[in-house]
Structure formats: structure tokens, C-alpha cells
PDB file of N, CA and C in Angstrom:
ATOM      1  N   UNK A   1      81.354  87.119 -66.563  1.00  0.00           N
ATOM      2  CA  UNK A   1      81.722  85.980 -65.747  1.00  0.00           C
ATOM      3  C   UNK A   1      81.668  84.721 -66.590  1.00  0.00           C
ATOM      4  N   UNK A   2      83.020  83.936 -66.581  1.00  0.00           N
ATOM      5  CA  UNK A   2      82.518  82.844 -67.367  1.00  0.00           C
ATOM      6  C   UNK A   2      83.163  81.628 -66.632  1.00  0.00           C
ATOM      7  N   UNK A   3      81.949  81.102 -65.791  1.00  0.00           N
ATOM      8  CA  UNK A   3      81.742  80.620 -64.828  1.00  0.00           C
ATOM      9  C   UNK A   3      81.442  78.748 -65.837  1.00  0.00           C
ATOM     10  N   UNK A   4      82.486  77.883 -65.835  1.00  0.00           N
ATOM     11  CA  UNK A   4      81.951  76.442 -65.733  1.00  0.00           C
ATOM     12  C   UNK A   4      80.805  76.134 -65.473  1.00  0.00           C
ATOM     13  N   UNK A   5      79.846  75.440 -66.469  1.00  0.00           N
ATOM     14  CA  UNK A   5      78.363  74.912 -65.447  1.00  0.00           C
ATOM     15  C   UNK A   5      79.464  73.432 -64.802  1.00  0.00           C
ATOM     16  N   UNK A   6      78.404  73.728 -63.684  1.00  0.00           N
ATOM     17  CA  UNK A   6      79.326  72.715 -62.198  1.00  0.00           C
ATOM     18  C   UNK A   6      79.695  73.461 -61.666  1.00  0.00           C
ATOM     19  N   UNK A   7      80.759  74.072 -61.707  1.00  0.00           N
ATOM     20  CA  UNK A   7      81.554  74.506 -60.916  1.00  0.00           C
ATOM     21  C   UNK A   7      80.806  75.178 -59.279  1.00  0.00           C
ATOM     22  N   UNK A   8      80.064  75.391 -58.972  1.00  0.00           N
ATOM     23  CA  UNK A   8      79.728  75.397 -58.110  1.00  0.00           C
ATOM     24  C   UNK A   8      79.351  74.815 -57.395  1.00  0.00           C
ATOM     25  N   UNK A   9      79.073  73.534 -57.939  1.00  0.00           N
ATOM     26  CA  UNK A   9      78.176  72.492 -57.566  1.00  0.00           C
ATOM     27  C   UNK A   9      79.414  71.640 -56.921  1.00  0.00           C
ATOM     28  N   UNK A  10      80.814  71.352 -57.683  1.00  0.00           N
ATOM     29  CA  UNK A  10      82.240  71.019 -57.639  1.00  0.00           C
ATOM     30  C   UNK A  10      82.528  71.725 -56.300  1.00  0.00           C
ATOM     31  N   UNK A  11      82.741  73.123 -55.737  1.00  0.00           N
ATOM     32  CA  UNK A  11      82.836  73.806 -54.488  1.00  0.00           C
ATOM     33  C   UNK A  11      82.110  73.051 -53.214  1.00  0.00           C
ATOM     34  N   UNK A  12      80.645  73.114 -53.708  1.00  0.00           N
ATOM     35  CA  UNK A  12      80.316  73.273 -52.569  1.00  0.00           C
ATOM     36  C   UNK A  12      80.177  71.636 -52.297  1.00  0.00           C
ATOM     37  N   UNK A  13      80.613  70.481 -53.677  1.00  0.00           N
ATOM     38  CA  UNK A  13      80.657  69.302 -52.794  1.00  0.00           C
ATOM     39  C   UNK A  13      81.927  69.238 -51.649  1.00  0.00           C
ATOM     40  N   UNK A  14      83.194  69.840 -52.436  1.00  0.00           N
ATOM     41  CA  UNK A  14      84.822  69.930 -51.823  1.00  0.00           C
ATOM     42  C   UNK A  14      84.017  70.390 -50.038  1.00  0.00           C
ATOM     43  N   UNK A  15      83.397  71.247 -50.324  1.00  0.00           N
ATOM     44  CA  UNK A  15      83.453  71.898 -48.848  1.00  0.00           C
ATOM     45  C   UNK A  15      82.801  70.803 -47.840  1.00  0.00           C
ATOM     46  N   UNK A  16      81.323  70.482 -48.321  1.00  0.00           N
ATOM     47  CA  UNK A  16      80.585  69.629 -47.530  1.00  0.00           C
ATOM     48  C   UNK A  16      81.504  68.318 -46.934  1.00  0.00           C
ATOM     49  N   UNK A  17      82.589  67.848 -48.345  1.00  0.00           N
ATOM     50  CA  UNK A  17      83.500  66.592 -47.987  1.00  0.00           C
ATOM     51  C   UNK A  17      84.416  67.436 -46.685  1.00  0.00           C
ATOM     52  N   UNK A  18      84.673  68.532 -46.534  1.00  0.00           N
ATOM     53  CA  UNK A  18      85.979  69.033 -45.710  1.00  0.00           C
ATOM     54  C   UNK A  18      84.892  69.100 -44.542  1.00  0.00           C
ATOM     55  N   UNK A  19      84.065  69.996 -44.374  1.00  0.00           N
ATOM     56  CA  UNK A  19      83.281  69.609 -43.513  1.00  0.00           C
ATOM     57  C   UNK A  19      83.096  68.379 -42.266  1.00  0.00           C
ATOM     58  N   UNK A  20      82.718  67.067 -43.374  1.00  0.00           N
ATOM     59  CA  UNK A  20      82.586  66.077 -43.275  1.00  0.00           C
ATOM     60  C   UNK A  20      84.061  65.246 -42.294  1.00  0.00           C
ATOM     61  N   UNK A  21      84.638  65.577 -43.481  1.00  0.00           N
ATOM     62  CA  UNK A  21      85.771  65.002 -42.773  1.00  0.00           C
ATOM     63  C   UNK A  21      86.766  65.902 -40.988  1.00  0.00           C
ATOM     64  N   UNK A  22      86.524  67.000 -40.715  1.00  0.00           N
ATOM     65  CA  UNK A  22      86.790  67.712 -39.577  1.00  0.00           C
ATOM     66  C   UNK A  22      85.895  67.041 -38.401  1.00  0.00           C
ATOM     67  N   UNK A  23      84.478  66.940 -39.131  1.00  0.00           N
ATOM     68  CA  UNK A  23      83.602  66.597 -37.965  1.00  0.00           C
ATOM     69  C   UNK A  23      82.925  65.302 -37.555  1.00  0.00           C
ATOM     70  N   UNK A  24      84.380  64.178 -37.755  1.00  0.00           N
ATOM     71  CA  UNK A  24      84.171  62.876 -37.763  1.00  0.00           C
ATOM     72  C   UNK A  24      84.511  62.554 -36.009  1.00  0.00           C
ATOM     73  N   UNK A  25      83.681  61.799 -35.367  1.00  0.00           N
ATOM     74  CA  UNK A  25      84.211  61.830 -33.947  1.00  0.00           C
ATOM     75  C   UNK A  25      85.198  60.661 -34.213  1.00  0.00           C
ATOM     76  N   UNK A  26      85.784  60.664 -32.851  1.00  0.00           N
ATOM     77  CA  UNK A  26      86.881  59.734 -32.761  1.00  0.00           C
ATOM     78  C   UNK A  26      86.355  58.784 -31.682  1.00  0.00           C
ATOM     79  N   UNK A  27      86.859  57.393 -31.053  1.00  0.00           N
ATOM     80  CA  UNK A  27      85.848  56.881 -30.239  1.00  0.00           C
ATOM     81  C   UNK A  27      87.130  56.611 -29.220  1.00  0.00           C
ATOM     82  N   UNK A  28      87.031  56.822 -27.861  1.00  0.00           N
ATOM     83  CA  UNK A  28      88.326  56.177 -27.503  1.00  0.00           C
ATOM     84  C   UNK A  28      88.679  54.698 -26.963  1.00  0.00           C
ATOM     85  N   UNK A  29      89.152  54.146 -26.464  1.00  0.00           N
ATOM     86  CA  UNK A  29      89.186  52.806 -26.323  1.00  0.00           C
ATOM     87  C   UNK A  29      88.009  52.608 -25.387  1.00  0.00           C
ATOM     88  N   UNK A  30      88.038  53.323 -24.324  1.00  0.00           N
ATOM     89  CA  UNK A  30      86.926  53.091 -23.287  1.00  0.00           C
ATOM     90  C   UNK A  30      85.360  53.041 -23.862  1.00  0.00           C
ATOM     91  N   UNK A  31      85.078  54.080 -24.721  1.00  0.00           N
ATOM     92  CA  UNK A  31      84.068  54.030 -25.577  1.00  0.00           C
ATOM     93  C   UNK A  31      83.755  53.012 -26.625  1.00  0.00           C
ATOM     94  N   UNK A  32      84.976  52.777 -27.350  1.00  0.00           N
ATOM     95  CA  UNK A  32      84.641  51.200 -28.187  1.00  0.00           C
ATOM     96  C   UNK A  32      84.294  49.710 -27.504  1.00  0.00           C
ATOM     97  N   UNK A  33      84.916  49.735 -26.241  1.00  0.00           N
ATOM     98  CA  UNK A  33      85.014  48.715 -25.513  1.00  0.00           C
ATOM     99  C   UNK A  33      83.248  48.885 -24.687  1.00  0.00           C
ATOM    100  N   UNK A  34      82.732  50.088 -24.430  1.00  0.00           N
ATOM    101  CA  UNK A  34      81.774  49.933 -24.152  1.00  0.00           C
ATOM    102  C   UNK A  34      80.636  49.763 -24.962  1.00  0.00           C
ATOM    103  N   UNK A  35      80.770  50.337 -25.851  1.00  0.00           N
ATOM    104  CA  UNK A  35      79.987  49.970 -27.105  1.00  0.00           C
ATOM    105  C   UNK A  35      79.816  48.564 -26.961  1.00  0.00           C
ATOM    106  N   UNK A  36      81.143  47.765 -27.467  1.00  0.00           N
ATOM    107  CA  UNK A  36      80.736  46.026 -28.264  1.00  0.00           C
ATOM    108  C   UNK A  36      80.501  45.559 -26.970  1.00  0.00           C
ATOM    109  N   UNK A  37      80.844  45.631 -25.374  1.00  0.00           N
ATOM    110  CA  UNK A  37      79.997  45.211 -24.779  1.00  0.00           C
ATOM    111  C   UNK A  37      78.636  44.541 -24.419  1.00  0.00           C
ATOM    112  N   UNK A  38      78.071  46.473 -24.760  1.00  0.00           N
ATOM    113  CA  UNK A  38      76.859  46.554 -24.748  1.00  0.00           C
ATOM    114  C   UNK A  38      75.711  45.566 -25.718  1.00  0.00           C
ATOM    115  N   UNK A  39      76.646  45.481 -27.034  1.00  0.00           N
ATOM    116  CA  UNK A  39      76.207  44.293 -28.104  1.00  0.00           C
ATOM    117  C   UNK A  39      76.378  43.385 -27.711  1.00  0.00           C
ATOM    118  N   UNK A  40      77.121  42.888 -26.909  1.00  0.00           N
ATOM    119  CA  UNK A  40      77.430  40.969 -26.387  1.00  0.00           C
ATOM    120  C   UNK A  40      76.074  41.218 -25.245  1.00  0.00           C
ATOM    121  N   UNK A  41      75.780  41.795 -24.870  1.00  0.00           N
ATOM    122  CA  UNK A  41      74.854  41.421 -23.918  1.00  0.00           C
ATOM    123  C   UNK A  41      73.661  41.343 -24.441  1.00  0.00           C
ATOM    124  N   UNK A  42      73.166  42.081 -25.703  1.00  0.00           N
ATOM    125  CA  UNK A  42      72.115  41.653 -26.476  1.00  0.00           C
ATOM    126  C   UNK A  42      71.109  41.865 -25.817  1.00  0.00           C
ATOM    127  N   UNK A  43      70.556  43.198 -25.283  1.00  0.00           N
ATOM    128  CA  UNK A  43      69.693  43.816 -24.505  1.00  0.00           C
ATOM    129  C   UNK A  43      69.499  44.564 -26.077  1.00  0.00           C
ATOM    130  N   UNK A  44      69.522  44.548 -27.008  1.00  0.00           N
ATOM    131  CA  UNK A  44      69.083  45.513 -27.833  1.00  0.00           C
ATOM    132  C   UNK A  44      69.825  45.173 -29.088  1.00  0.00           C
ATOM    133  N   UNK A  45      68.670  45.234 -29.938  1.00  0.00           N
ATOM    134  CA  UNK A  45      69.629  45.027 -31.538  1.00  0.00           C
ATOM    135  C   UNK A  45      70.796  45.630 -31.707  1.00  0.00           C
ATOM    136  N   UNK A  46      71.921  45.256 -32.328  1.00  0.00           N
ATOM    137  CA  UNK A  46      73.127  46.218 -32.555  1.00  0.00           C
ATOM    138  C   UNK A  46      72.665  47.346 -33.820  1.00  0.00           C
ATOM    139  N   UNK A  47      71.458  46.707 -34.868  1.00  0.00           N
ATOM    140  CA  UNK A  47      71.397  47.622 -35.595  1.00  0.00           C
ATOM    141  C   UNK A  47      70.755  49.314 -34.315  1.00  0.00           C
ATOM    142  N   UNK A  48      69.941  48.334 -33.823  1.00  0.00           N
ATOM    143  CA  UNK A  48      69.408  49.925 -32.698  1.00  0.00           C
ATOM    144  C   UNK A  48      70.360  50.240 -31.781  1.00  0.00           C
ATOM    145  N   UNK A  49      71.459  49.430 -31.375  1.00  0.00           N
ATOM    146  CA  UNK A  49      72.462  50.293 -30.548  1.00  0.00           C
ATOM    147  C   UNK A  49      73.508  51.119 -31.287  1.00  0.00           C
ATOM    148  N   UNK A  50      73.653  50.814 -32.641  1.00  0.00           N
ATOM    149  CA  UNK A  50      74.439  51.552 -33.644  1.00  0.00           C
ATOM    150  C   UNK A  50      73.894  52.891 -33.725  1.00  0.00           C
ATOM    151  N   UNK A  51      72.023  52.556 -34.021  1.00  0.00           N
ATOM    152  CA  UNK A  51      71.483  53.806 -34.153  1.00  0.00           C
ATOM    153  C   UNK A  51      71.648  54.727 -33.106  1.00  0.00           C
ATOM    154  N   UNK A  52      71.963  54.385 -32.261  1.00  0.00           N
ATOM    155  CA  UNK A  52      71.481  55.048 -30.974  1.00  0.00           C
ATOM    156  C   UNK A  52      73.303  55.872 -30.841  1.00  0.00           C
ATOM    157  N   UNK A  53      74.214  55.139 -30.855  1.00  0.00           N
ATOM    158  CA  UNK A  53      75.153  55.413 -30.673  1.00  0.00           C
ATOM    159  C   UNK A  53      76.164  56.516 -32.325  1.00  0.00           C
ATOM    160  N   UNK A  54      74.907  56.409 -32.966  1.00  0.00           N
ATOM    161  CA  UNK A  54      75.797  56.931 -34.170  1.00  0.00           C
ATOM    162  C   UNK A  54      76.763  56.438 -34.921  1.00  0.00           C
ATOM    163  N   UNK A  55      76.769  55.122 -35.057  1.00  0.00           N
ATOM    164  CA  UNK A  55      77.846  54.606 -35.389  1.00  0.00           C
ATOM    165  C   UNK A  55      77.634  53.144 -36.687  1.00  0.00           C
ATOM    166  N   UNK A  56      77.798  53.268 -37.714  1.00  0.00           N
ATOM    167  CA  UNK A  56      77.543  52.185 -38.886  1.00  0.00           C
ATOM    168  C   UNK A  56      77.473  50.751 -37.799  1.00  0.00           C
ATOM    169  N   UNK A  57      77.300  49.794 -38.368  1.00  0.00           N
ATOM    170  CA  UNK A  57      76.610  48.176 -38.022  1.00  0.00           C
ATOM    171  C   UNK A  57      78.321  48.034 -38.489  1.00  0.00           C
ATOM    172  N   UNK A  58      78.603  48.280 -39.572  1.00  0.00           N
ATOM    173  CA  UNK A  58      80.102  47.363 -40.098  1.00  0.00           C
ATOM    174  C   UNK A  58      81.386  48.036 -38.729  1.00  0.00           C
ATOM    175  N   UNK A  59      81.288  49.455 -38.836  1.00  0.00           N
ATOM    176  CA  UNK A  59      82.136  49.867 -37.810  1.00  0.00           C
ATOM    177  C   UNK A  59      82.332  49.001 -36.276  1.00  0.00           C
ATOM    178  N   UNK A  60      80.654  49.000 -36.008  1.00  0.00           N
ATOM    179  CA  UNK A  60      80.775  48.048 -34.424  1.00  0.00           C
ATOM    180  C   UNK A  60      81.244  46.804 -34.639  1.00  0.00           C
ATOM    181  N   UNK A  61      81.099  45.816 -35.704  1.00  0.00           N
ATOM    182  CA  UNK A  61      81.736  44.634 -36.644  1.00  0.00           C
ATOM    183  C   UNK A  61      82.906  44.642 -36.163  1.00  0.00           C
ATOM    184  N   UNK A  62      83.754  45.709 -36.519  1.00  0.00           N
ATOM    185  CA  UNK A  62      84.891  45.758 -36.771  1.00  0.00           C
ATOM    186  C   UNK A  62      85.780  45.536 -34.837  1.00  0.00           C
ATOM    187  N   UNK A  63      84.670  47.007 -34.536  1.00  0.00           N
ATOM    188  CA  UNK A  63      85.601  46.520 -33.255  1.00  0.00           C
ATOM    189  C   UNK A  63      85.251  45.298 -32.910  1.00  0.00           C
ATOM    190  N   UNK A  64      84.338  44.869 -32.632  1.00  0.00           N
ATOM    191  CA  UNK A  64      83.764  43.613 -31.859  1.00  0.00           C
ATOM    192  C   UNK A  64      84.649  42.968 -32.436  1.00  0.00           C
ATOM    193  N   UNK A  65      85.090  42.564 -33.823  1.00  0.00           N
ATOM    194  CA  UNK A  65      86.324  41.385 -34.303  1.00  0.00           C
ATOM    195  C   UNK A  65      87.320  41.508 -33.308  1.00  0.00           C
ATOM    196  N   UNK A  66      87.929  42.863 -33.443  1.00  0.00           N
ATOM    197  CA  UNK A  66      89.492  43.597 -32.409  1.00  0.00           C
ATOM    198  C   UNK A  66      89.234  43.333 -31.561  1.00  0.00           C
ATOM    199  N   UNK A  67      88.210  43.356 -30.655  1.00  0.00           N
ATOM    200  CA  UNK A  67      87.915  42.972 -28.983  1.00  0.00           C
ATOM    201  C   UNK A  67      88.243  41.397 -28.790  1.00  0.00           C
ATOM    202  N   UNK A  68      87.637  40.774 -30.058  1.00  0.00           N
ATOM    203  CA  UNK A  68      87.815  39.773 -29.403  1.00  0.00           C
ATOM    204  C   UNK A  68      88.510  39.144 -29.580  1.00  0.00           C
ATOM    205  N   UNK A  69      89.439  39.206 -30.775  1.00  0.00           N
ATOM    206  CA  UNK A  69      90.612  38.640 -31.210  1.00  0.00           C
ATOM    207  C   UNK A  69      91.776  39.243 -29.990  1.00  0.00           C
ATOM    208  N   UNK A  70      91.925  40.137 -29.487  1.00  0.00           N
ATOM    209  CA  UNK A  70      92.673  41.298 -28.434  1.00  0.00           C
ATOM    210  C   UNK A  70      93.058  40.398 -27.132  1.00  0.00           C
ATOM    211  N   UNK A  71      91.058  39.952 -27.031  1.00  0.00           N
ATOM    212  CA  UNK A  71      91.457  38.833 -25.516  1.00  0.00           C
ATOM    213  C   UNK A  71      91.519  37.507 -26.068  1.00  0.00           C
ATOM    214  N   UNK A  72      91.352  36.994 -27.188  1.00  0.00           N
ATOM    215  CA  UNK A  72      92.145  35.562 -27.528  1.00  0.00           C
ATOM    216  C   UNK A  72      93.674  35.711 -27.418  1.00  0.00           C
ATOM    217  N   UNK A  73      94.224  36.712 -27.710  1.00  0.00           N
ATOM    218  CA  UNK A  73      95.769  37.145 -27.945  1.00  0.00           C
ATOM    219  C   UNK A  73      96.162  37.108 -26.948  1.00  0.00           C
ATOM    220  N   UNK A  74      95.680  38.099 -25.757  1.00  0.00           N
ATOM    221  CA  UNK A  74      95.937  38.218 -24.399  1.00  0.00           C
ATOM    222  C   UNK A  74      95.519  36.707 -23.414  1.00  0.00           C
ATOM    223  N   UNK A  75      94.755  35.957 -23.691  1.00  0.00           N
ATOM    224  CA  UNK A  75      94.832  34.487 -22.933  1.00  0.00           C
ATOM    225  C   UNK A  75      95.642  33.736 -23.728  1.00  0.00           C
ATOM    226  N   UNK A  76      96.178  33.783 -24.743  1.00  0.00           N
ATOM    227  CA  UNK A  76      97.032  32.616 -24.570  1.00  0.00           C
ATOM    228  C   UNK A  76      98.733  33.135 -24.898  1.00  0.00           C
ATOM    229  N   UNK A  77      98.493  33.998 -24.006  1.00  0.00           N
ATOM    230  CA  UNK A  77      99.288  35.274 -23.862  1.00  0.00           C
ATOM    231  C   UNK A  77     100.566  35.140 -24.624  1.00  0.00           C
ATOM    232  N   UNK A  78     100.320  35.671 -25.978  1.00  0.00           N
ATOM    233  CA  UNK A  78     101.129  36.127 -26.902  1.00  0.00           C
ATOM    234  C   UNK A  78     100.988  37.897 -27.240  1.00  0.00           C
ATOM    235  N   UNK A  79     101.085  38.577 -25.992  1.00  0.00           N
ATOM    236  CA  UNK A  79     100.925  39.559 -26.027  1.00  0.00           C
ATOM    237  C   UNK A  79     102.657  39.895 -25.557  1.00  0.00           C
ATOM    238  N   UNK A  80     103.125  40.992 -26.374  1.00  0.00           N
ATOM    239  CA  UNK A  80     104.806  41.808 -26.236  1.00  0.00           C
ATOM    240  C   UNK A  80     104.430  42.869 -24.749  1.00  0.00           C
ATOM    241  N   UNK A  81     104.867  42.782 -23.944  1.00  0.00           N
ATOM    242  CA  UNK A  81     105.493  44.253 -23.404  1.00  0.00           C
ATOM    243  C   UNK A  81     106.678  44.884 -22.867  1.00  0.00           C
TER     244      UNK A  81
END
């Protein structure tokens, strides 16, 4: 057998990344929207509602920007439909 040193080590990162990447949840709008909610009301650190919810501090960031930029857009209604 003439086996690469690594090479196994190379496998089983590929797999853990495929892994990884299959078993990423998805959040749906109702769920993001309840999430950054839950942060505007400030009943609880976002770092501990992140924890709690599984979800990075920058990720909830992110929506909370989209939420709220979403209803600035929608009041001064430059929204298409």
C-alpha cells in the first residue's frame, strides 16, 4: 500500500466539510423575523439568544440589518409589486 501521509486525514476532512455542509439548517422568514424580534425586545442578551437559538451573533446582525432596512423600504414605500 502506498498510501500518502495525509491522505487520510485529506478524506476524512472532505467528508466532515460534506457533512457539514448537508446539515446546515435553513431559517424561514417566519423564524428570522422571530428571532431579531426577540433581540429588539432585549429580554436577553443576543449573544444568549444566539446561543440558545444556534445561530452566530454576526448571522442575527445580518438579519436584524434586512429587517430593518425591509420596513424603512416598505414605509416610505418604495417597495415594487
Amino acid at each position: 500500500m502506498n498510501k500518502k501521509p495525509g491522505t487520510s486525514k485529506d478524506s476524512a476532512d472532505r467528508l466532515v466539510r460534506g457533512i457539514k455542509r448537508k446539515t446546515r439548517k435553513h431559517y424561514s422568514s417566519e423564524e428570522k423575523i422571530r428571532i431579531v424580534l426577540a433581540g429588539l425586545r432585549g429580554e436577553e442578551s443576543i449573544a444568549a439568544l444566539c446561543r440558545r437559538e444556534g445561530i452566530a451573533e454576526s448571522l442575527y446582525y445580518a438579519w436584524s440589518k434586512e429587517f430593518l432596512e425591509a420596513g424603512k423600504r416598505r414605509l416610505a414605500g418604495d417597495t415594487a409589486r
